[in-house]
N, C-alpha and C. Protein backbone atom coordinates (compact mmCIF):
# COMPACT_ATOMS: atom_id res chain seq x y z
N UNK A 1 -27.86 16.95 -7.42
CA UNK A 1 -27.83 16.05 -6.27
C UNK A 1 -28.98 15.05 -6.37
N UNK A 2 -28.49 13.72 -6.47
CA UNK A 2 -29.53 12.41 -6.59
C UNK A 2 -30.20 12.75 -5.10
N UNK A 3 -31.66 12.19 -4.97
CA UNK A 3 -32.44 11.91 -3.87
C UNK A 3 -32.39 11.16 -2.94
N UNK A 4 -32.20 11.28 -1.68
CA UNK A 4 -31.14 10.44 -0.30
C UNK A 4 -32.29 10.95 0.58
N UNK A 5 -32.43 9.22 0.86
CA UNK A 5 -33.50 8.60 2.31
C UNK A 5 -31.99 7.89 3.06
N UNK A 6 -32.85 8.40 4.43
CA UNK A 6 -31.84 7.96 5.42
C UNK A 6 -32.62 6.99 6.25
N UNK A 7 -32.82 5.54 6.40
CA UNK A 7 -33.54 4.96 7.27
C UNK A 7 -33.47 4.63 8.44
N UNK A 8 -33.64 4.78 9.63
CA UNK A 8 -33.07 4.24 10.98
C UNK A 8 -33.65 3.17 11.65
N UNK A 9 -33.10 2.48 12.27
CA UNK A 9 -33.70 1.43 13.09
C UNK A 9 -33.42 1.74 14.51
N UNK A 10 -33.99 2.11 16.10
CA UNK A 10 -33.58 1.84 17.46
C UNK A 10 -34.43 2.11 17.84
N UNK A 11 -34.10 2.10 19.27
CA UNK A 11 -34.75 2.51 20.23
C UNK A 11 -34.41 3.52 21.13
N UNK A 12 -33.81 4.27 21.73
CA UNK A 12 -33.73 5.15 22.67
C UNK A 12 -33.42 6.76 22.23
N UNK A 13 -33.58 6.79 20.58
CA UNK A 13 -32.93 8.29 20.04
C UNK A 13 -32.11 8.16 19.59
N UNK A 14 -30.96 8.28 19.59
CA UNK A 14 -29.63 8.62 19.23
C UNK A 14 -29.62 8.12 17.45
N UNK A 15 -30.06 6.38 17.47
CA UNK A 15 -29.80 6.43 15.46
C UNK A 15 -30.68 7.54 15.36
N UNK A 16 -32.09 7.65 15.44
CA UNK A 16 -32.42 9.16 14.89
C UNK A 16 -32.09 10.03 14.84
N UNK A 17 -31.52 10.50 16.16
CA UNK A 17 -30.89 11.98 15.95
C UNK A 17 -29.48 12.12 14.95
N UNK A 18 -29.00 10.94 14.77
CA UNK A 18 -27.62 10.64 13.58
C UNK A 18 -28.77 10.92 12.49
N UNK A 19 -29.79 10.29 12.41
CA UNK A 19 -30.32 10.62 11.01
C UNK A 19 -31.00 11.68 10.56
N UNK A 20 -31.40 12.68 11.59
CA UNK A 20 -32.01 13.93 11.62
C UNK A 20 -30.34 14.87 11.03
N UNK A 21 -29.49 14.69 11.73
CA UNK A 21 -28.15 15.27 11.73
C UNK A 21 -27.96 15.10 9.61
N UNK A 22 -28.19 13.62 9.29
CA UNK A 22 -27.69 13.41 8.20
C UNK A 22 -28.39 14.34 7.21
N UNK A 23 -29.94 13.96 7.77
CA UNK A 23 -30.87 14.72 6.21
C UNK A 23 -30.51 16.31 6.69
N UNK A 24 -30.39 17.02 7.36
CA UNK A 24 -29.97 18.14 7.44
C UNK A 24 -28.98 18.75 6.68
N UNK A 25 -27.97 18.12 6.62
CA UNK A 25 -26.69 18.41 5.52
C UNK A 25 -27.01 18.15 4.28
N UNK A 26 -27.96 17.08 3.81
CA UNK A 26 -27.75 16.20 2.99
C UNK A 26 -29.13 16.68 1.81
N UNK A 27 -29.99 17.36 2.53
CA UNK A 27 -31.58 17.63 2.23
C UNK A 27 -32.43 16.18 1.60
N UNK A 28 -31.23 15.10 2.57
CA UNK A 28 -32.41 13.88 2.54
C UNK A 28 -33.97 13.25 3.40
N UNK A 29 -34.54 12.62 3.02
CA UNK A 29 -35.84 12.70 3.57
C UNK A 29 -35.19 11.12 4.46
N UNK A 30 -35.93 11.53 5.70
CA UNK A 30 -35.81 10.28 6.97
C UNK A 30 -37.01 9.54 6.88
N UNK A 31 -37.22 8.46 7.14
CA UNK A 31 -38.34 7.25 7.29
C UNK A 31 -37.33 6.54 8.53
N UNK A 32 -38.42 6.09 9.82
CA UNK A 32 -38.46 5.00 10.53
C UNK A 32 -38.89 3.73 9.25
N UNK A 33 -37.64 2.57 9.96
CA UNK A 33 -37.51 1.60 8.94
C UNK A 33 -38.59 0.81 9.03
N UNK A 34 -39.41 0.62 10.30
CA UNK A 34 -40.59 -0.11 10.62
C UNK A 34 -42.11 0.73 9.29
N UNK A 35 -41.56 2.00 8.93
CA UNK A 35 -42.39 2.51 8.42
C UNK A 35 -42.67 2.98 6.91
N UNK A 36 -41.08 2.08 6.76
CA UNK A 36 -40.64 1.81 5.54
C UNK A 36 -40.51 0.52 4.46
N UNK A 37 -40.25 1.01 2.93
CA UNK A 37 -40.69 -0.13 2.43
C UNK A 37 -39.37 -0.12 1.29
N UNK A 38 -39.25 -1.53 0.73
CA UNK A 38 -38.58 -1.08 -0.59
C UNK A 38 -38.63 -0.30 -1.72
N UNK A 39 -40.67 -0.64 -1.62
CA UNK A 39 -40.90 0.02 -2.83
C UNK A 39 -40.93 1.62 -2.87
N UNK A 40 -40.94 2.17 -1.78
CA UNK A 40 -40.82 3.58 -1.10
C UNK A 40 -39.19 4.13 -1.65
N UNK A 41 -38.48 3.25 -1.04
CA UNK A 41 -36.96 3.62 -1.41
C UNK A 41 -36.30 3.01 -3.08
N UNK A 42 -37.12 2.42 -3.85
CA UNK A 42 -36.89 2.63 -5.29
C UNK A 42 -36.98 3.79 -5.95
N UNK A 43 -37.84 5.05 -5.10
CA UNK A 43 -37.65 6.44 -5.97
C UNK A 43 -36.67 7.24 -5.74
N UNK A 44 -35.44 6.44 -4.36
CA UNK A 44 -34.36 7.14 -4.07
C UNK A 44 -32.96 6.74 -4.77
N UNK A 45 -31.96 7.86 -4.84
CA UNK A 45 -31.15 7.34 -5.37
C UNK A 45 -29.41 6.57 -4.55
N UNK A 46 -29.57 7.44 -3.83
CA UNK A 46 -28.80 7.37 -2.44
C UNK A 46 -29.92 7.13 -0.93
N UNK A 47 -29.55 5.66 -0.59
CA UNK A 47 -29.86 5.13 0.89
C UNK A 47 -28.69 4.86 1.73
N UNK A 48 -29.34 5.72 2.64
CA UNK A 48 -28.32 5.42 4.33
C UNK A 48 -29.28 4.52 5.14
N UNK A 49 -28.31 3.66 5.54
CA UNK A 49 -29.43 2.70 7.02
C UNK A 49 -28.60 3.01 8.35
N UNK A 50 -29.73 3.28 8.97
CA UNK A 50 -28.77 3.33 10.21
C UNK A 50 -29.38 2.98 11.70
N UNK A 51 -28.44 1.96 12.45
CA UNK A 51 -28.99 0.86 13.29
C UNK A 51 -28.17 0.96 14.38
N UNK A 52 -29.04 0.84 15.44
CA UNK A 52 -28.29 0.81 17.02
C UNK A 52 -27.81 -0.67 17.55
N UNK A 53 -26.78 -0.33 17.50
CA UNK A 53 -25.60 -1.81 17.93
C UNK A 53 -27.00 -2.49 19.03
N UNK A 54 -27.21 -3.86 19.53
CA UNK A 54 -28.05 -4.48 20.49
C UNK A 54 -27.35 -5.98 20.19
N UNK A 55 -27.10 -5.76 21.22
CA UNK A 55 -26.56 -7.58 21.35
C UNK A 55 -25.60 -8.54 20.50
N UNK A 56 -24.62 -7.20 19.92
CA UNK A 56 -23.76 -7.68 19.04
C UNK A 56 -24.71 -7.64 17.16
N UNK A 57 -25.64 -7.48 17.21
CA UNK A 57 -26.36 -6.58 15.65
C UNK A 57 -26.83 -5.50 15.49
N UNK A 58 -26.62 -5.23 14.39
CA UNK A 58 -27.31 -3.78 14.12
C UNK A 58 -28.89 -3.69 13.82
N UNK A 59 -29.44 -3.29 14.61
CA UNK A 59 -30.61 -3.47 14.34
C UNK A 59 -31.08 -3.27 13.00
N UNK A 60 -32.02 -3.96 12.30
CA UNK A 60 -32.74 -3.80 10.93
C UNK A 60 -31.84 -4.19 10.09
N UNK A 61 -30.97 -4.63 9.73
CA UNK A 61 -30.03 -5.49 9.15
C UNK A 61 -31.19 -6.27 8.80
N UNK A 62 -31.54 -7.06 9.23
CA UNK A 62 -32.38 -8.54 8.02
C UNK A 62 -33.40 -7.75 7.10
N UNK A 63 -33.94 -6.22 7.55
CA UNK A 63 -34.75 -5.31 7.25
C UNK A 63 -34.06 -5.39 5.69
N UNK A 64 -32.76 -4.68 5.67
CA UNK A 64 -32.17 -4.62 4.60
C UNK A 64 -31.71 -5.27 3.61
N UNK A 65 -31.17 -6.38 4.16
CA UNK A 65 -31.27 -7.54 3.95
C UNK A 65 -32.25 -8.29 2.70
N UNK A 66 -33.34 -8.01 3.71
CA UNK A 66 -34.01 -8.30 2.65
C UNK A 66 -34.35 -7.85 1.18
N UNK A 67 -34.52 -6.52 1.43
CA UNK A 67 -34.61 -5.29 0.56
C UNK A 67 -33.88 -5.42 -0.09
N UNK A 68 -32.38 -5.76 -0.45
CA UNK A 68 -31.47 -5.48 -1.27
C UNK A 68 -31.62 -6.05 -2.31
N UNK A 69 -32.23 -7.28 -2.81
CA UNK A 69 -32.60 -7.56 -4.08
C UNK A 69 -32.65 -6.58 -5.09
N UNK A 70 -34.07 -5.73 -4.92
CA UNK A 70 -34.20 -4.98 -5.58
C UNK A 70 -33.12 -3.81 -5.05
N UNK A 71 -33.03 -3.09 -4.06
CA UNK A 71 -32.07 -2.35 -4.11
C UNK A 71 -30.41 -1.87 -4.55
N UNK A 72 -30.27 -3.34 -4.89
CA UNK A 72 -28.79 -3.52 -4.99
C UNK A 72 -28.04 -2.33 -5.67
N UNK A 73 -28.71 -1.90 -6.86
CA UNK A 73 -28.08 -0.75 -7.68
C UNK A 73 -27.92 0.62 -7.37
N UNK A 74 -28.69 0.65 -6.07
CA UNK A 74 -28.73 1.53 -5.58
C UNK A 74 -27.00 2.26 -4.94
N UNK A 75 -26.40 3.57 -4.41
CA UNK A 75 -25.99 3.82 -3.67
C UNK A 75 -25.77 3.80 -2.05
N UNK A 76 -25.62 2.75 -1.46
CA UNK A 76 -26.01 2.38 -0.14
C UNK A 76 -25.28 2.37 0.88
N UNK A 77 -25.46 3.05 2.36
CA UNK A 77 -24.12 3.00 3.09
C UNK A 77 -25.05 2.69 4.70
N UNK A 78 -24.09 2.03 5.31
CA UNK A 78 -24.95 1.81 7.26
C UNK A 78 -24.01 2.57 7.68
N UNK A 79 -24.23 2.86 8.83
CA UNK A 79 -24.33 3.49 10.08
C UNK A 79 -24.50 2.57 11.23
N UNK A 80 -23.93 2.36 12.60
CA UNK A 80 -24.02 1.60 13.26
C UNK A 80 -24.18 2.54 14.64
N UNK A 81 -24.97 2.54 15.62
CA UNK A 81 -25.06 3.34 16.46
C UNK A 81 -24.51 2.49 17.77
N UNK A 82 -23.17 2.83 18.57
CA UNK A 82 -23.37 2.18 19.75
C UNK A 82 -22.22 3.15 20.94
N UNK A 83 -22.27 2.56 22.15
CA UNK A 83 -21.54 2.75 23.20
C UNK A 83 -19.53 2.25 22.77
N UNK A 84 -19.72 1.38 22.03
CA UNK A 84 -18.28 0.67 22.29
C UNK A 84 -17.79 0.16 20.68
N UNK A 85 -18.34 1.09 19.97
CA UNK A 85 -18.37 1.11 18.45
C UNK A 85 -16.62 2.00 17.83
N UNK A 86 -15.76 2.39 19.12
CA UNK A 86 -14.68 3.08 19.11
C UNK A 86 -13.89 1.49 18.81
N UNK A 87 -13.93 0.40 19.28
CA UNK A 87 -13.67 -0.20 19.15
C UNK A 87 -12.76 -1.29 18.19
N UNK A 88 -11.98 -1.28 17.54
CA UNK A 88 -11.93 -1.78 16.17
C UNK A 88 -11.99 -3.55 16.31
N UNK A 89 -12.35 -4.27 17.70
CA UNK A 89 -12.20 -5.68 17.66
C UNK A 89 -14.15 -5.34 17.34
N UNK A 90 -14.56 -4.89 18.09
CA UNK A 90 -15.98 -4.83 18.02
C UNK A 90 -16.56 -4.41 16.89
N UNK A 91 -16.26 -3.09 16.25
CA UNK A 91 -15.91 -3.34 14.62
C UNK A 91 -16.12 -4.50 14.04
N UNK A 92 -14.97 -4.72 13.99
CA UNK A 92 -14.58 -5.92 13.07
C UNK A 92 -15.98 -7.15 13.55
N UNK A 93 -16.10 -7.39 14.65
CA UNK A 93 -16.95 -8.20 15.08
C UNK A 93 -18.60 -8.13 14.04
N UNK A 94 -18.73 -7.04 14.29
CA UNK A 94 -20.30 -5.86 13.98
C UNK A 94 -20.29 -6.50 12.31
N UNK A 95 -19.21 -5.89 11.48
CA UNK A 95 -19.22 -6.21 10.48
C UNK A 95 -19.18 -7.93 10.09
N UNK A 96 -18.72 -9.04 10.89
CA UNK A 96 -18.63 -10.21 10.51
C UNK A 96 -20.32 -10.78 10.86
N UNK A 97 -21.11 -10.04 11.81
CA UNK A 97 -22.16 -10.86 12.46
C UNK A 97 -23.17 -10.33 11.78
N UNK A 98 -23.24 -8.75 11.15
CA UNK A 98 -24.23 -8.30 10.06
C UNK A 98 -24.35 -8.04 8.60
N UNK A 99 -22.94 -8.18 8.58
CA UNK A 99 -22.67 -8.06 6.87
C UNK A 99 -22.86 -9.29 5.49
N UNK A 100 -22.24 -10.59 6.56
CA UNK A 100 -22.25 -11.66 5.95
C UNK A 100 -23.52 -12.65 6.82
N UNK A 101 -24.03 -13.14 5.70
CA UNK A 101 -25.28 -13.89 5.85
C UNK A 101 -24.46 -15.81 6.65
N UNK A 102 -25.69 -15.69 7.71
CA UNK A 102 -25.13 -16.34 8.83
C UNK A 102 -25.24 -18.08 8.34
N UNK A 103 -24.35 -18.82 8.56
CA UNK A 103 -24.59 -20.00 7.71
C UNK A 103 -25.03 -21.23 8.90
N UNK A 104 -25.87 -22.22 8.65
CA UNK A 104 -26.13 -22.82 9.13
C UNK A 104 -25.02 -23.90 9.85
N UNK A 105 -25.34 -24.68 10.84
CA UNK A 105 -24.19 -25.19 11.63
C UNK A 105 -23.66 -26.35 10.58
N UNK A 106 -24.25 -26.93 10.16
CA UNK A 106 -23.72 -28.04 8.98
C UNK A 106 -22.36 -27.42 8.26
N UNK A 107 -23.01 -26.16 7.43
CA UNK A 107 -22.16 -25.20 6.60
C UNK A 107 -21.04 -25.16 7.25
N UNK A 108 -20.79 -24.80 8.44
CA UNK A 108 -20.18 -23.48 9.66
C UNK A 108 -19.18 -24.80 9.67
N UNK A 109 -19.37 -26.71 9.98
CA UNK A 109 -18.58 -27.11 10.31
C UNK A 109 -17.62 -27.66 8.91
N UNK A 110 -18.75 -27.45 7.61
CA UNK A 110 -17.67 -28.22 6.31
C UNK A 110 -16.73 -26.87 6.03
N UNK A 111 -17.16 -25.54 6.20
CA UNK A 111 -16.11 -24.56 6.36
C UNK A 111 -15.10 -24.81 7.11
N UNK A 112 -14.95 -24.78 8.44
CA UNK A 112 -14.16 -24.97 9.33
C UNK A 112 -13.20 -26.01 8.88
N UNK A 113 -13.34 -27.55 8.12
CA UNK A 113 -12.96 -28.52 7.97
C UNK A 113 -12.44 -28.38 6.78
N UNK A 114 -12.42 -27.07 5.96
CA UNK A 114 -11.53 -27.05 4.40
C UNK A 114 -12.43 -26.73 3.55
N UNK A 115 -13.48 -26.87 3.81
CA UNK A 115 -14.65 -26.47 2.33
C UNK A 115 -14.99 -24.91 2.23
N UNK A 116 -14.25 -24.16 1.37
CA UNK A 116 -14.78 -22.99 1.40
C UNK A 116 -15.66 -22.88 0.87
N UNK A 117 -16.80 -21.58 1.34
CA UNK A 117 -18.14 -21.22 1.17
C UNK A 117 -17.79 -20.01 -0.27
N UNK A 118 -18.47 -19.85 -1.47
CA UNK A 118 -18.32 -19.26 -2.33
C UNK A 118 -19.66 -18.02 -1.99
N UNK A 119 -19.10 -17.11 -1.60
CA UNK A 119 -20.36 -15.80 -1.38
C UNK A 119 -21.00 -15.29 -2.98
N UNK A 120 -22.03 -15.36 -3.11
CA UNK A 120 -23.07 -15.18 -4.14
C UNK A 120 -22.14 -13.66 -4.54
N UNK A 121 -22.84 -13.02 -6.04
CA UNK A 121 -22.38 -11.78 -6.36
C UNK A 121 -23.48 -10.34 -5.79
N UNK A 122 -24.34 -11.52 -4.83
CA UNK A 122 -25.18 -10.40 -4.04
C UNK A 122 -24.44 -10.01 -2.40
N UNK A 123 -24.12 -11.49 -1.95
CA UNK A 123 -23.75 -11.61 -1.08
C UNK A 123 -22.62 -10.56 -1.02
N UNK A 124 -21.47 -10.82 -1.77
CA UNK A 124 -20.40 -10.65 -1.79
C UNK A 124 -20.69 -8.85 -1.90
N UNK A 125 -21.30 -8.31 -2.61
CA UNK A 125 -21.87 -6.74 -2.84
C UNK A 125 -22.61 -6.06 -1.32
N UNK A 126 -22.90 -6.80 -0.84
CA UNK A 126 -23.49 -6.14 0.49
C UNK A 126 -22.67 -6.08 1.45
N UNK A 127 -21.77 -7.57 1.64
CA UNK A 127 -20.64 -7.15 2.50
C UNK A 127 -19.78 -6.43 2.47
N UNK A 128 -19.50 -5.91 1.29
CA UNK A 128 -18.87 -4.93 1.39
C UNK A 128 -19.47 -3.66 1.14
N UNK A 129 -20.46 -3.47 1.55
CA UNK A 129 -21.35 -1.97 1.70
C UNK A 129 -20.54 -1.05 2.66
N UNK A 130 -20.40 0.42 2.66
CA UNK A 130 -19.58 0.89 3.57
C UNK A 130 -20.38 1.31 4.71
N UNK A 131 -19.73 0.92 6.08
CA UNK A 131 -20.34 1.32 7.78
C UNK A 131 -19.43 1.58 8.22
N UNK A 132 -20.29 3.03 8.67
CA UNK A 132 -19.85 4.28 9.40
C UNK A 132 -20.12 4.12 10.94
N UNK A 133 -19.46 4.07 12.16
CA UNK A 133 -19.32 3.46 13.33
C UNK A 133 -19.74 4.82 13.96
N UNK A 134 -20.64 5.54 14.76
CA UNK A 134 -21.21 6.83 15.18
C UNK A 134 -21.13 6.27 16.80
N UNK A 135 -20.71 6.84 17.54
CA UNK A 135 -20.89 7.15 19.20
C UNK A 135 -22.31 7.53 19.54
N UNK A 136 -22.70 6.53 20.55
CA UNK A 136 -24.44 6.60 20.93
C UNK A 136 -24.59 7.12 22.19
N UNK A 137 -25.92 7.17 23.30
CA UNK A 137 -25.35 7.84 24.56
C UNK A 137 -26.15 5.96 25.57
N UNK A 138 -26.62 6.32 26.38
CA UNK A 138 -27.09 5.13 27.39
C UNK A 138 -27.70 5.82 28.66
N UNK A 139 -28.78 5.86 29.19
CA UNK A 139 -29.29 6.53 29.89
C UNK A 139 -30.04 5.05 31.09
N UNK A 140 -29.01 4.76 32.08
CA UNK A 140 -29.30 3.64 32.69
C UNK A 140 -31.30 3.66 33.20
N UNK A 141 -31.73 4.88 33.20
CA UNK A 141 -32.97 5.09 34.09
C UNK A 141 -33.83 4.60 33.00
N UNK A 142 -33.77 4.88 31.94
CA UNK A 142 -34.49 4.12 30.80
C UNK A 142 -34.47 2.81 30.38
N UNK A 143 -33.47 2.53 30.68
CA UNK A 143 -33.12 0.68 30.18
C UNK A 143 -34.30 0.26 30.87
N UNK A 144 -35.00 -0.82 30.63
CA UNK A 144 -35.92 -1.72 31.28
C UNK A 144 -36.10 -3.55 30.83
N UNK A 145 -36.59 -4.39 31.37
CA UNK A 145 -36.62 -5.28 30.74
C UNK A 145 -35.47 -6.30 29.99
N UNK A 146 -35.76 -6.69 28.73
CA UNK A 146 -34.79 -7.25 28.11
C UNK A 146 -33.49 -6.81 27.89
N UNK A 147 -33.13 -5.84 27.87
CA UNK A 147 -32.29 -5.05 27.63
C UNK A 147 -31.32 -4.49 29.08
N UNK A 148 -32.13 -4.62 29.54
CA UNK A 148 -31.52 -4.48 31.50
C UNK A 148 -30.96 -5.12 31.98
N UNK A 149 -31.65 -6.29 31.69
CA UNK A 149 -30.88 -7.94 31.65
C UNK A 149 -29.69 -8.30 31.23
N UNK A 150 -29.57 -7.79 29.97
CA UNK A 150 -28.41 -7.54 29.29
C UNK A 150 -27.80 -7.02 28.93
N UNK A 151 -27.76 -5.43 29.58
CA UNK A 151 -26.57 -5.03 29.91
C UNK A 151 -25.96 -5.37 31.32
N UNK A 152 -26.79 -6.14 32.06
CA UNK A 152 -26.42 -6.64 33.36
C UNK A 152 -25.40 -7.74 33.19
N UNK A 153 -25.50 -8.54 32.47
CA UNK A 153 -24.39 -9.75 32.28
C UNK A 153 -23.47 -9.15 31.41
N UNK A 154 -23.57 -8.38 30.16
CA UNK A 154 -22.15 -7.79 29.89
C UNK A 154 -21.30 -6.91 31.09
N UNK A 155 -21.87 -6.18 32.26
CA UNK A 155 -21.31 -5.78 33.36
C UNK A 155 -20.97 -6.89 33.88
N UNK A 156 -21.64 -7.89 34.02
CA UNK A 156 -21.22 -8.84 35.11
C UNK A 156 -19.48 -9.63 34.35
N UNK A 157 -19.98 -10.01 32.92
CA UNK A 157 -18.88 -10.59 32.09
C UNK A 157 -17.59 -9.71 32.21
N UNK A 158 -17.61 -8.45 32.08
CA UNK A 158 -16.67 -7.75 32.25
C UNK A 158 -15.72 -7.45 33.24
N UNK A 159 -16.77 -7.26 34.45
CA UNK A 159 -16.54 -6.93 35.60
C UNK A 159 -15.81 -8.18 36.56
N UNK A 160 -16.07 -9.56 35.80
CA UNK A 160 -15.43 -10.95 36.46
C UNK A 160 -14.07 -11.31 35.76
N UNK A 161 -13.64 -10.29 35.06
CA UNK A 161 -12.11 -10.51 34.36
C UNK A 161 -11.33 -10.09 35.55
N UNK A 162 -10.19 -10.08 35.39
CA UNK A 162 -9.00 -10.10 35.99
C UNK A 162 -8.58 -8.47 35.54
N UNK A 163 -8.04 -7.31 36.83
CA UNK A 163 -8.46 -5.90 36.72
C UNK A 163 -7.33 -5.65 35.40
N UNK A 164 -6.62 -6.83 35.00
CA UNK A 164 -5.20 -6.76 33.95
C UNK A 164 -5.69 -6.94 33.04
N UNK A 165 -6.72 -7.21 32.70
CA UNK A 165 -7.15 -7.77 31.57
C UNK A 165 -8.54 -7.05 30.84
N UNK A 166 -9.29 -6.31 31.50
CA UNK A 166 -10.09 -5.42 31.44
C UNK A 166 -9.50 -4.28 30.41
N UNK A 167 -10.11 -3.92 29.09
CA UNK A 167 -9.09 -3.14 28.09
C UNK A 167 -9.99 -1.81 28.62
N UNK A 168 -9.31 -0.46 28.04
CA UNK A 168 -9.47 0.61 28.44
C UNK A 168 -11.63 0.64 27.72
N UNK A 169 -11.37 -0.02 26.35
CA UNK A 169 -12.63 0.69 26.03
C UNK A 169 -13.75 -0.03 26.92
N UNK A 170 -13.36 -1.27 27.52
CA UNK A 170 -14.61 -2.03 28.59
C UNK A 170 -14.32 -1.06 29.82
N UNK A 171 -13.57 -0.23 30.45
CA UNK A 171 -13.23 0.00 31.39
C UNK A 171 -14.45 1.40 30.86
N UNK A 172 -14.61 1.89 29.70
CA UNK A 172 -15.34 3.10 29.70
C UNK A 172 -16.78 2.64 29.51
N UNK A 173 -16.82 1.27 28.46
CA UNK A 173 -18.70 0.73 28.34
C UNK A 173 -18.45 0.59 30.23
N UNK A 174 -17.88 0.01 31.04
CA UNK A 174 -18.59 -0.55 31.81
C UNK A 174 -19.34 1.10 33.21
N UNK A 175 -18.47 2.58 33.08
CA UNK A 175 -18.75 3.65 33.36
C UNK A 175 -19.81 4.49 32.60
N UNK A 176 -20.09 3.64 31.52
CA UNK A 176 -21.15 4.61 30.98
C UNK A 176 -22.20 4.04 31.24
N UNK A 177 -22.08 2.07 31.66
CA UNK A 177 -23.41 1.33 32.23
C UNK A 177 -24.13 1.79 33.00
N UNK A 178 -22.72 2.58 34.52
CA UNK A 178 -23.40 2.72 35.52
C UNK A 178 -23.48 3.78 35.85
N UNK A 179 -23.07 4.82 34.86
CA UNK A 179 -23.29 5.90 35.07
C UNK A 179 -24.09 6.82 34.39
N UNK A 180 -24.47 6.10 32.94
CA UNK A 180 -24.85 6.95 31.95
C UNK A 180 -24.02 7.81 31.71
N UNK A 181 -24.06 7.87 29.58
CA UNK A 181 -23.61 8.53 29.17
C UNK A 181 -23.49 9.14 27.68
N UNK A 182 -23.42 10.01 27.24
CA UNK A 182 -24.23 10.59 26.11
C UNK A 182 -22.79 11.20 25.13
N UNK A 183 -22.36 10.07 23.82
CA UNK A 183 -21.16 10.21 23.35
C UNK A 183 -21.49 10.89 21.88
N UNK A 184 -23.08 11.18 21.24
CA UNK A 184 -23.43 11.43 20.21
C UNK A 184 -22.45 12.63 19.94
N UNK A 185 -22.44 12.78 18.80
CA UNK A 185 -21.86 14.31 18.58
C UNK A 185 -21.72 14.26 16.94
N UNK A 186 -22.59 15.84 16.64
CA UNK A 186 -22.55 15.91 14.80
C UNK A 186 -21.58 15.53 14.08
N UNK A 187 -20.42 16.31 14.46
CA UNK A 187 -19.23 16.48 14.04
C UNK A 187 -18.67 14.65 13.19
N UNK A 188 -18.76 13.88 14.39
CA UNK A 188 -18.46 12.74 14.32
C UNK A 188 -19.21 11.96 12.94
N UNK A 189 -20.47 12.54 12.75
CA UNK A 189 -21.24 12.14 11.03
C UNK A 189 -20.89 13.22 10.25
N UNK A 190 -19.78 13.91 10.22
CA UNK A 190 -19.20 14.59 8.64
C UNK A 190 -18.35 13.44 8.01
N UNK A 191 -18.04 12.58 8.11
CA UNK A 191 -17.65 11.43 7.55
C UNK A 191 -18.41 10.61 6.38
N UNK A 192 -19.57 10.34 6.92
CA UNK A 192 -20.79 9.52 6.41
C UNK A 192 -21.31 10.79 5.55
N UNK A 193 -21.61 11.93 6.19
CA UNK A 193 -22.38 13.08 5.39
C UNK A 193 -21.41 13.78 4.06
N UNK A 194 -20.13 13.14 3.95
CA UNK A 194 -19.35 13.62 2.45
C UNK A 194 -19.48 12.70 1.86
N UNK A 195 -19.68 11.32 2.51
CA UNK A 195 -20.02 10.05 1.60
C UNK A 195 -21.17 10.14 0.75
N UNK A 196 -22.23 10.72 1.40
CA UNK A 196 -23.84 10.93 0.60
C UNK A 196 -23.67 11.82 -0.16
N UNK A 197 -22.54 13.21 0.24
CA UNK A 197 -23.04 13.90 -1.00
C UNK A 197 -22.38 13.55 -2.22
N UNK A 198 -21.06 13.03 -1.50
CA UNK A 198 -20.33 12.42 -3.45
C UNK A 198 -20.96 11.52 -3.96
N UNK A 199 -21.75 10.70 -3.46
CA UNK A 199 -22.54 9.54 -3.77
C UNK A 199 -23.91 10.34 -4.66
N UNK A 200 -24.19 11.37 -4.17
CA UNK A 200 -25.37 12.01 -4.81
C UNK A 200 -24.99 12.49 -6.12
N UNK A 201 -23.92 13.02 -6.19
CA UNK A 201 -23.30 13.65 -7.57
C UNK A 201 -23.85 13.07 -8.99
């Protein structure tokens, strides 16, 4: 079995406890990503990142991002931690806003107008890195600040649709806003945790 760091990026628990969950199965070693480096994770052979959905990104994404230069050869897989990650429009979303490197508005409009953008053979290798979508919890008494704010206008955005139009999974983010609610569960990372070990082989 090759050597597997699991890195996390959040705030309130839950990516950690996905990544405590992972190195447990996995007998990989965990690092906070703030406390981490590339040159740290060049002695690994298998890397997991794993980031709590916030505002439509995964956190530490540019973290990695950056890193991947040298990492590229590596074995590499994310993890995305959120409330509404059941989702497959939000999915799909997660993956278009962190996977692919964001192009400037100039770019964004000669695309739009017929000019396709040719993704580098780095580019093109990271976007398709595989992410594993994990159920997070939300504990309204903790939110504070920036983050209060904004889950206040996604309630508000939601909550100003039309009651027909409101889909089942906003109908559950918007009960777990106000109610708190705690969707983690191990089981749900045996997915990601057969990925590391065939990856370790």
């Amino acid at each position: 079995m090759g050597k597997v760091a699991v890195v996390y990026a959040g705030k309130y628990g839950t990516t950690k406890q996905y990544g405590q969950w992972i190195c447990e199965e996995t007998g990989g070693a965990l690092f906070a990503a703030d406390q981490c480096s590339e040159k740290l994770l060049e002695d690994y052979d298998v890397i997991v990142f794993g980031g709590a959905v916030h505002a439509g990104r995964i956190l530490g994404m540019d973290r990695l991002r950056k890193w991947y230069p040298k990492l590229c050869q590596k074995k590499i897989a994310v993890y995305a931690v959120g409330l509404n990650v059941e989702d497959e429009n939000a999915r799909a979303e997660l993956r278009e806003l962190n996977f692919f490197k964001q192009e400037s508005s100039f770019k964004m409009i000669l695309r739009q107008a017929g000019a396709k953008r040719k993704l580098s053979d780095e580019e093109e290798s990271f976007s398709q890195l595989p992410c594993f979508f994990l159920s997070g919890a939300y504990d309204p008494a903790k939110v504070s600040g920036g983050d209060k704010m904004m889950m206040g206008m996604v309630k508000k955005m939601i909550g100003g649709k039309p009651a027909s139009q409101i889909t089942e999974s906003e109908r559950n983010l918007l009960t777990a806003m106000e109610e708190g609610a705690d969707y983690t569960d191990r089981a749900a990372a045996a997915p990601l945790i057969q990925w590391v070990l065939e990856a370790g082989k």
